[in-house]
N, C-alpha and C. Protein backbone atom coordinates (compact mmCIF):
# COMPACT_ATOMS: atom_id res chain seq x y z
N UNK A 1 1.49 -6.96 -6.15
CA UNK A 1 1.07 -5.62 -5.79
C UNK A 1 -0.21 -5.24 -6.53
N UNK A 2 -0.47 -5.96 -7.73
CA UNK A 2 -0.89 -5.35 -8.43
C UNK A 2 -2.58 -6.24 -7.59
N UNK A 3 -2.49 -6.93 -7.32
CA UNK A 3 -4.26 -7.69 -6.67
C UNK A 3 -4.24 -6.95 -5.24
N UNK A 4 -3.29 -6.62 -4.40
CA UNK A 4 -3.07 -5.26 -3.39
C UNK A 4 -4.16 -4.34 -3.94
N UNK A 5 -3.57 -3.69 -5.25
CA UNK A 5 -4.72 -2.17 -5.44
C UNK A 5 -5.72 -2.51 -5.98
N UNK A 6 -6.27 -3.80 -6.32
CA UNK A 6 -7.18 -4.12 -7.18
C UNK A 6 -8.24 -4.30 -6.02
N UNK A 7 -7.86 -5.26 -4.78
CA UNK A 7 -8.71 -5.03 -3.57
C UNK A 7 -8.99 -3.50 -2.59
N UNK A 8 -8.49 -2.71 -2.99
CA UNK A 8 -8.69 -1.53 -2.35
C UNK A 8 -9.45 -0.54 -3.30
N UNK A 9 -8.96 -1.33 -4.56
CA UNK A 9 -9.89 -0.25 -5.45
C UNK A 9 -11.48 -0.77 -5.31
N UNK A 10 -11.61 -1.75 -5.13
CA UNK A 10 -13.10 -2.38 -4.54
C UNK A 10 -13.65 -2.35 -3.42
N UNK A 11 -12.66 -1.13 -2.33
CA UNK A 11 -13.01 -1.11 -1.06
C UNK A 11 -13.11 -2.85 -0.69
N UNK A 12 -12.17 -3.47 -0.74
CA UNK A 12 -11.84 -5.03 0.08
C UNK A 12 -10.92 -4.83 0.76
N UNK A 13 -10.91 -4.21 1.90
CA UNK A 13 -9.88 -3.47 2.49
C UNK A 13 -9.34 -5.15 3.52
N UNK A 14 -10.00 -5.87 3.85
CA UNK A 14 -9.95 -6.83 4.84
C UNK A 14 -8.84 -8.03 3.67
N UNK A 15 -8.93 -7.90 2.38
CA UNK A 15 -8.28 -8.69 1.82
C UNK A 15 -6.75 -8.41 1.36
N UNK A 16 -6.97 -6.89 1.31
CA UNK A 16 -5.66 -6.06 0.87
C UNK A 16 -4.64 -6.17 2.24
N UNK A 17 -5.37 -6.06 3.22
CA UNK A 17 -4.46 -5.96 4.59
C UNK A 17 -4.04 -7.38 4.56
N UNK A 18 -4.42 -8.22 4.36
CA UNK A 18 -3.81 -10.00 3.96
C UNK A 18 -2.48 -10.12 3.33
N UNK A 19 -2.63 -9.52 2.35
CA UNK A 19 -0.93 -9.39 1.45
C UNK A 19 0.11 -7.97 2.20
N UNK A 20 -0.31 -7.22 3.23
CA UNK A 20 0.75 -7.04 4.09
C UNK A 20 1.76 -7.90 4.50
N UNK A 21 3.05 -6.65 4.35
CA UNK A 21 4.22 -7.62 4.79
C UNK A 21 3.94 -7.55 6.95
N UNK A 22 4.57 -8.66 7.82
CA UNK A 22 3.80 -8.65 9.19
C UNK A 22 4.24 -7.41 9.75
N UNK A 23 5.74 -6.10 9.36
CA UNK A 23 5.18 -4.98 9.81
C UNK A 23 4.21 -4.12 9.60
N UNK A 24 3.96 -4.22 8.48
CA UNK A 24 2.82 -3.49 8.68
C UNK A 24 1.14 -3.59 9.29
N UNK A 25 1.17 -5.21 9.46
CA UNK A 25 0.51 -5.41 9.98
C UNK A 25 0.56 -5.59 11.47
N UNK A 26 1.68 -5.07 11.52
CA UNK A 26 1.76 -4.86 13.33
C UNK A 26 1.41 -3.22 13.41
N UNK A 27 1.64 -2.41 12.12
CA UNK A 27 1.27 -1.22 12.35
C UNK A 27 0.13 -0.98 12.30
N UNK A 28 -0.51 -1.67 11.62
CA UNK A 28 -2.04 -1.17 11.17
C UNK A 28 -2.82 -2.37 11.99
N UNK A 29 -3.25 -2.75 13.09
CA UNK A 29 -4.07 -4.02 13.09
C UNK A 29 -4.97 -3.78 12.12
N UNK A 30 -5.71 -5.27 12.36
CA UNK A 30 -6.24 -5.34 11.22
C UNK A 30 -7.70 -4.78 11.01
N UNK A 31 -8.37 -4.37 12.26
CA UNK A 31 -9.87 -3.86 12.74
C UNK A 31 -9.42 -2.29 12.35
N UNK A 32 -8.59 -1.95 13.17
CA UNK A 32 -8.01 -0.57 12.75
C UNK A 32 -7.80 -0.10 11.09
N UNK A 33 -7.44 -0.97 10.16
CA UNK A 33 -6.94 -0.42 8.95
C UNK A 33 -8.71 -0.60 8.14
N UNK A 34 -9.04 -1.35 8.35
CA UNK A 34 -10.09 -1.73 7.33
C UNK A 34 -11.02 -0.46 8.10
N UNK A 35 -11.50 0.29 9.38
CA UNK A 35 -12.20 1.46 9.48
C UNK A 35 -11.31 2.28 8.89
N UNK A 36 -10.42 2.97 9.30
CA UNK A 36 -9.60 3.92 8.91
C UNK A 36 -9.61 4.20 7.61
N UNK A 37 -9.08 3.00 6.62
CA UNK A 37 -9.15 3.00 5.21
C UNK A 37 -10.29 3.90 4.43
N UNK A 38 -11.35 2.90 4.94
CA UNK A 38 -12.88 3.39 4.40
C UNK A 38 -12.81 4.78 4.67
N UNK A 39 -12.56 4.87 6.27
CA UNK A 39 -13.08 6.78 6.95
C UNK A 39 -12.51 7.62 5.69
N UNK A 40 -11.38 7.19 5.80
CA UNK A 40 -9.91 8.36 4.89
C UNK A 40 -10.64 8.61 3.82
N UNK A 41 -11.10 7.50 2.71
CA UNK A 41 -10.51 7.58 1.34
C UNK A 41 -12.04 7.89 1.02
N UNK A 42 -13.04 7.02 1.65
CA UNK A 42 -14.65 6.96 1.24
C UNK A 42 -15.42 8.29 1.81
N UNK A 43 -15.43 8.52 3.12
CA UNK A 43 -15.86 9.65 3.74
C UNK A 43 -15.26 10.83 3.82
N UNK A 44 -13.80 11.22 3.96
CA UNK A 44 -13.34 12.44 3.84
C UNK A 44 -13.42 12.95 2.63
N UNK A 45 -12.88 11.72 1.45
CA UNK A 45 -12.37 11.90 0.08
C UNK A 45 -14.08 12.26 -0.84
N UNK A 46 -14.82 11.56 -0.38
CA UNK A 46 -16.32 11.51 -0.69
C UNK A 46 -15.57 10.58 -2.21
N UNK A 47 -15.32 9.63 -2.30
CA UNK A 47 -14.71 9.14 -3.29
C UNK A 47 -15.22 7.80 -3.06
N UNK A 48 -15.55 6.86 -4.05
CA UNK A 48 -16.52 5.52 -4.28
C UNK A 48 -15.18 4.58 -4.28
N UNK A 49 -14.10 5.06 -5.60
CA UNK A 49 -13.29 3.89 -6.11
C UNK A 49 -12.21 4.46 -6.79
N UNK A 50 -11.18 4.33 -7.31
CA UNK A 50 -9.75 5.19 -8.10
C UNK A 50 -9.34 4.33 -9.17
N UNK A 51 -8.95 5.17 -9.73
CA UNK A 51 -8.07 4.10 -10.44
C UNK A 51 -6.31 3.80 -10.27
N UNK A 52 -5.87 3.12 -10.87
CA UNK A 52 -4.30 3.50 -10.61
C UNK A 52 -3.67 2.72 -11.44
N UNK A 53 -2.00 3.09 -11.42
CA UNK A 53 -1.62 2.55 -12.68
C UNK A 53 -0.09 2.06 -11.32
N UNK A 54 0.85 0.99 -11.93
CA UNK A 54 1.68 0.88 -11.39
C UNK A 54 3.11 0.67 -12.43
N UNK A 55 4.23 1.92 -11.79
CA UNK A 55 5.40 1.83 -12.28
C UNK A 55 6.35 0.77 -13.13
N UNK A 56 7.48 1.06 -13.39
CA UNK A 56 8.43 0.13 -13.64
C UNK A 56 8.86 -0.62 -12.12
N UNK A 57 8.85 -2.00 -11.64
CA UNK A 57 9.90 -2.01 -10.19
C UNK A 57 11.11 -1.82 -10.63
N UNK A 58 12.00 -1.40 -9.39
CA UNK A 58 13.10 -1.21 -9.32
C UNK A 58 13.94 -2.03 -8.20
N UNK A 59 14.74 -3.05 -8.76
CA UNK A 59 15.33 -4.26 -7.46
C UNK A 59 16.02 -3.08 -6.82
N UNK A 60 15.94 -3.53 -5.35
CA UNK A 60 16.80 -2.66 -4.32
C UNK A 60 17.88 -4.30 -3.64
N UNK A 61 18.79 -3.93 -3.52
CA UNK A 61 19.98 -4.63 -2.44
C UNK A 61 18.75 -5.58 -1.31
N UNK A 62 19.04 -4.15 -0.61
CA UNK A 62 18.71 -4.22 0.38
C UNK A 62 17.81 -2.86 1.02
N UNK A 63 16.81 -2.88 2.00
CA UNK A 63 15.72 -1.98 2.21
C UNK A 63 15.34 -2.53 3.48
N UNK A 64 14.60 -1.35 4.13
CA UNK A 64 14.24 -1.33 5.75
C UNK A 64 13.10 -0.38 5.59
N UNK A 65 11.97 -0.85 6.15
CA UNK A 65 10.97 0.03 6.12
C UNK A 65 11.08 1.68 6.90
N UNK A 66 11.76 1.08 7.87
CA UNK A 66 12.01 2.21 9.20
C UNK A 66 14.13 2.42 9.13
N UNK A 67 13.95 3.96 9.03
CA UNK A 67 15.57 3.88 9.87
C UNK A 67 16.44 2.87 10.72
N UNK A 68 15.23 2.21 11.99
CA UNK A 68 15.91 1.45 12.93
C UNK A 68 15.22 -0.19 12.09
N UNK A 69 14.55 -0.54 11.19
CA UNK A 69 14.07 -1.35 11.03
C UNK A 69 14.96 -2.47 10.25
N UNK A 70 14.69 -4.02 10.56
CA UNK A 70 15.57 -4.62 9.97
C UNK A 70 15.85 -5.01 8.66
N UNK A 71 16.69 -5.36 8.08
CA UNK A 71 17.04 -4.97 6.63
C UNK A 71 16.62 -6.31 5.97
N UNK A 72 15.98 -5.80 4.76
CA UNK A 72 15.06 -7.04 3.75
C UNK A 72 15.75 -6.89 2.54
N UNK A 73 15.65 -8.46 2.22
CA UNK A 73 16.34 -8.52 0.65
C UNK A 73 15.23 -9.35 -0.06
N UNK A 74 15.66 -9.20 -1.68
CA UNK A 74 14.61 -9.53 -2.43
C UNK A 74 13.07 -8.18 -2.45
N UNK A 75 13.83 -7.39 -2.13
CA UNK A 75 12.86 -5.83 -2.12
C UNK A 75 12.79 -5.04 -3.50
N UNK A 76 11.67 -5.07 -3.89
CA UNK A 76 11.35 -4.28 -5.23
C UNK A 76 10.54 -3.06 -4.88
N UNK A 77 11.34 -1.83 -5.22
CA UNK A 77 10.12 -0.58 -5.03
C UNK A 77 9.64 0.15 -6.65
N UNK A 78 8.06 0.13 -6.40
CA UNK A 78 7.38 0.31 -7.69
C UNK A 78 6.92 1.88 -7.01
N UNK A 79 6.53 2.40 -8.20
CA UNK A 79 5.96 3.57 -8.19
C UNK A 79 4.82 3.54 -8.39
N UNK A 80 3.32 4.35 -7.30
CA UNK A 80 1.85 4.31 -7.38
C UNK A 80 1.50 5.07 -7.27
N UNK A 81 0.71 5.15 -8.71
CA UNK A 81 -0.56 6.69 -9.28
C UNK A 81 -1.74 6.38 -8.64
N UNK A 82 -2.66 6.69 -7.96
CA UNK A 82 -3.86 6.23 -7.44
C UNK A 82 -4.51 7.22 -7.78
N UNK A 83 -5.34 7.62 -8.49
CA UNK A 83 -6.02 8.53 -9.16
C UNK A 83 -7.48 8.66 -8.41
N UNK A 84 -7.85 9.82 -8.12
CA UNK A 84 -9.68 9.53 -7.26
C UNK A 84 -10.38 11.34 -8.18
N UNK A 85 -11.64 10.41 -7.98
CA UNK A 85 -12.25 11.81 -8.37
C UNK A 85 -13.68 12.03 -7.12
N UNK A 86 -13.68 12.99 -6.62
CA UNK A 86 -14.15 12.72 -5.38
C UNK A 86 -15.08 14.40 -4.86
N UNK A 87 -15.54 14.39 -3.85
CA UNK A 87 -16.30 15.61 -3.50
C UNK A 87 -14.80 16.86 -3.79
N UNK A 88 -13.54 17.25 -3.14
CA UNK A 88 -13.26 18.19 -3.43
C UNK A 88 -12.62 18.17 -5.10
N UNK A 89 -12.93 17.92 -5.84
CA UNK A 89 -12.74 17.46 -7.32
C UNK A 89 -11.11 16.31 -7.62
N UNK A 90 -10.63 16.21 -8.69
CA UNK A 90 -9.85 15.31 -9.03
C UNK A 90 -8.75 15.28 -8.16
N UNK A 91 -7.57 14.18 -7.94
CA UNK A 91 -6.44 14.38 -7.67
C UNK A 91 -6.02 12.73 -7.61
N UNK A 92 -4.43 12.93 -7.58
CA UNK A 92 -3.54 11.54 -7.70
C UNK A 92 -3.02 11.38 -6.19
N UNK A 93 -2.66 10.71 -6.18
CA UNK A 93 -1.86 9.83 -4.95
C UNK A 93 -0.63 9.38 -5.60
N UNK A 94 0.49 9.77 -5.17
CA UNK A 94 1.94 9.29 -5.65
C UNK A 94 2.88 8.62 -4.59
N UNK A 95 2.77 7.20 -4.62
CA UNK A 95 3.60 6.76 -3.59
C UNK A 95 4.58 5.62 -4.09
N UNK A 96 5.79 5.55 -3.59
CA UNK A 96 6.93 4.74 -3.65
C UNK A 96 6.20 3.63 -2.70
N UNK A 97 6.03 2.05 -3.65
CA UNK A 97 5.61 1.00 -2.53
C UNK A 97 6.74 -0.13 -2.38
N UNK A 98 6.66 -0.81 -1.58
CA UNK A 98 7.63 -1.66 -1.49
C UNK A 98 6.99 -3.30 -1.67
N UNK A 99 7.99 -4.04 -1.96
CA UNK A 99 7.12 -5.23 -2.34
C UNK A 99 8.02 -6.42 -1.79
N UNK A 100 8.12 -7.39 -0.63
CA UNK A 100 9.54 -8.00 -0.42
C UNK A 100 8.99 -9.73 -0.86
N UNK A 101 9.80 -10.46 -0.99
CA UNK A 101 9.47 -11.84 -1.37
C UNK A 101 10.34 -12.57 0.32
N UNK A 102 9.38 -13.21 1.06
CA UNK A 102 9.38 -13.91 2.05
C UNK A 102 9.16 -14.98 2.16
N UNK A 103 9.43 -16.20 2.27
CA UNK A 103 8.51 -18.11 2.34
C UNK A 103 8.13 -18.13 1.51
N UNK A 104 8.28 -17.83 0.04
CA UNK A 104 7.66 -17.90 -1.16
C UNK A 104 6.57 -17.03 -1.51
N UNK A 105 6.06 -15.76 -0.85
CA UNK A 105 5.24 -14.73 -0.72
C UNK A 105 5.80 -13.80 -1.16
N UNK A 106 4.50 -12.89 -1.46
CA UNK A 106 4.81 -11.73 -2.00
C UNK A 106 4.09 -10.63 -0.85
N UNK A 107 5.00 -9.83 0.10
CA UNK A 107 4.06 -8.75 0.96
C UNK A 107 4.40 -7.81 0.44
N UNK A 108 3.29 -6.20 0.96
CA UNK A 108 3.66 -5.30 0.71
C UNK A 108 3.60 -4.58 1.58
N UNK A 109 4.78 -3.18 1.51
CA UNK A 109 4.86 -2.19 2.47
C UNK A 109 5.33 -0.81 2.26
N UNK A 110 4.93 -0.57 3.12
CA UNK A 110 4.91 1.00 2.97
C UNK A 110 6.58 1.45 3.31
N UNK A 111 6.94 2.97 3.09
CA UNK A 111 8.50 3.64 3.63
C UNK A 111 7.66 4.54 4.74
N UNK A 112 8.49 4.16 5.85
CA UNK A 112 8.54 5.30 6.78
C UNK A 112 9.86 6.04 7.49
N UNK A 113 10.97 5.54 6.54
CA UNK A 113 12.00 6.11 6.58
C UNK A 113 11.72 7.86 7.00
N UNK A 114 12.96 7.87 7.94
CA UNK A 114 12.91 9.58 7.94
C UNK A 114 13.79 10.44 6.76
């Protein structure tokens, strides 16, 4: 997770979408996330780069990205400070990430649980 925020903190958005787990990369193609990313964080945020710090993980059983989604084991959810200082002045980003171990990989993903 931790080379995840290290490529986004460098705006390497094309490398960060690589260590997606494949839902999310069915959510985000991959042309789609790398504009979007930039639009969001670089142009709305007027923000260059962040910093961030990452939690204790916490092993879960078992975890599903989605309500209807199928259930993953070997799931660790960490906690993420993403810190930006940007045109409307300072602020954090606080998100629960998920991290699953697949074929000997490490992906990551987001909750869209309801």
């Amino acid at each position: 997770m931790d080379k995840f925020y290290h490529y986004e903190q460098q705006g390497r958005f094309s490398e960060s979408w690589e260590l997606f787990h494949p839902f999310m990369k069915e959510k985000f193609p991959k042309g789609y996330y790398l504009q979007d990313r930039a639009h969001v964080f670089m142009n709305h945020f007027g923000v260059e780069t962040f910093t961030y710090t990452l939690g204790k993980p916490k092993k879960l059983k078992k975890w599903r990205p989605t309500d209807e989604g199928r259930k993953l084991k070997n799931v660790y959810k960490v906690p993420v400070i993403q810190s930006y200082k940007g045109t409307y002045g300072n602020f954090s980003l606080h998100q629960e990430v998920f991290v699953v171990r697949e074929k000997e990989k490490w992906f990551v993903l987001w909750d869209y649980q309801s």
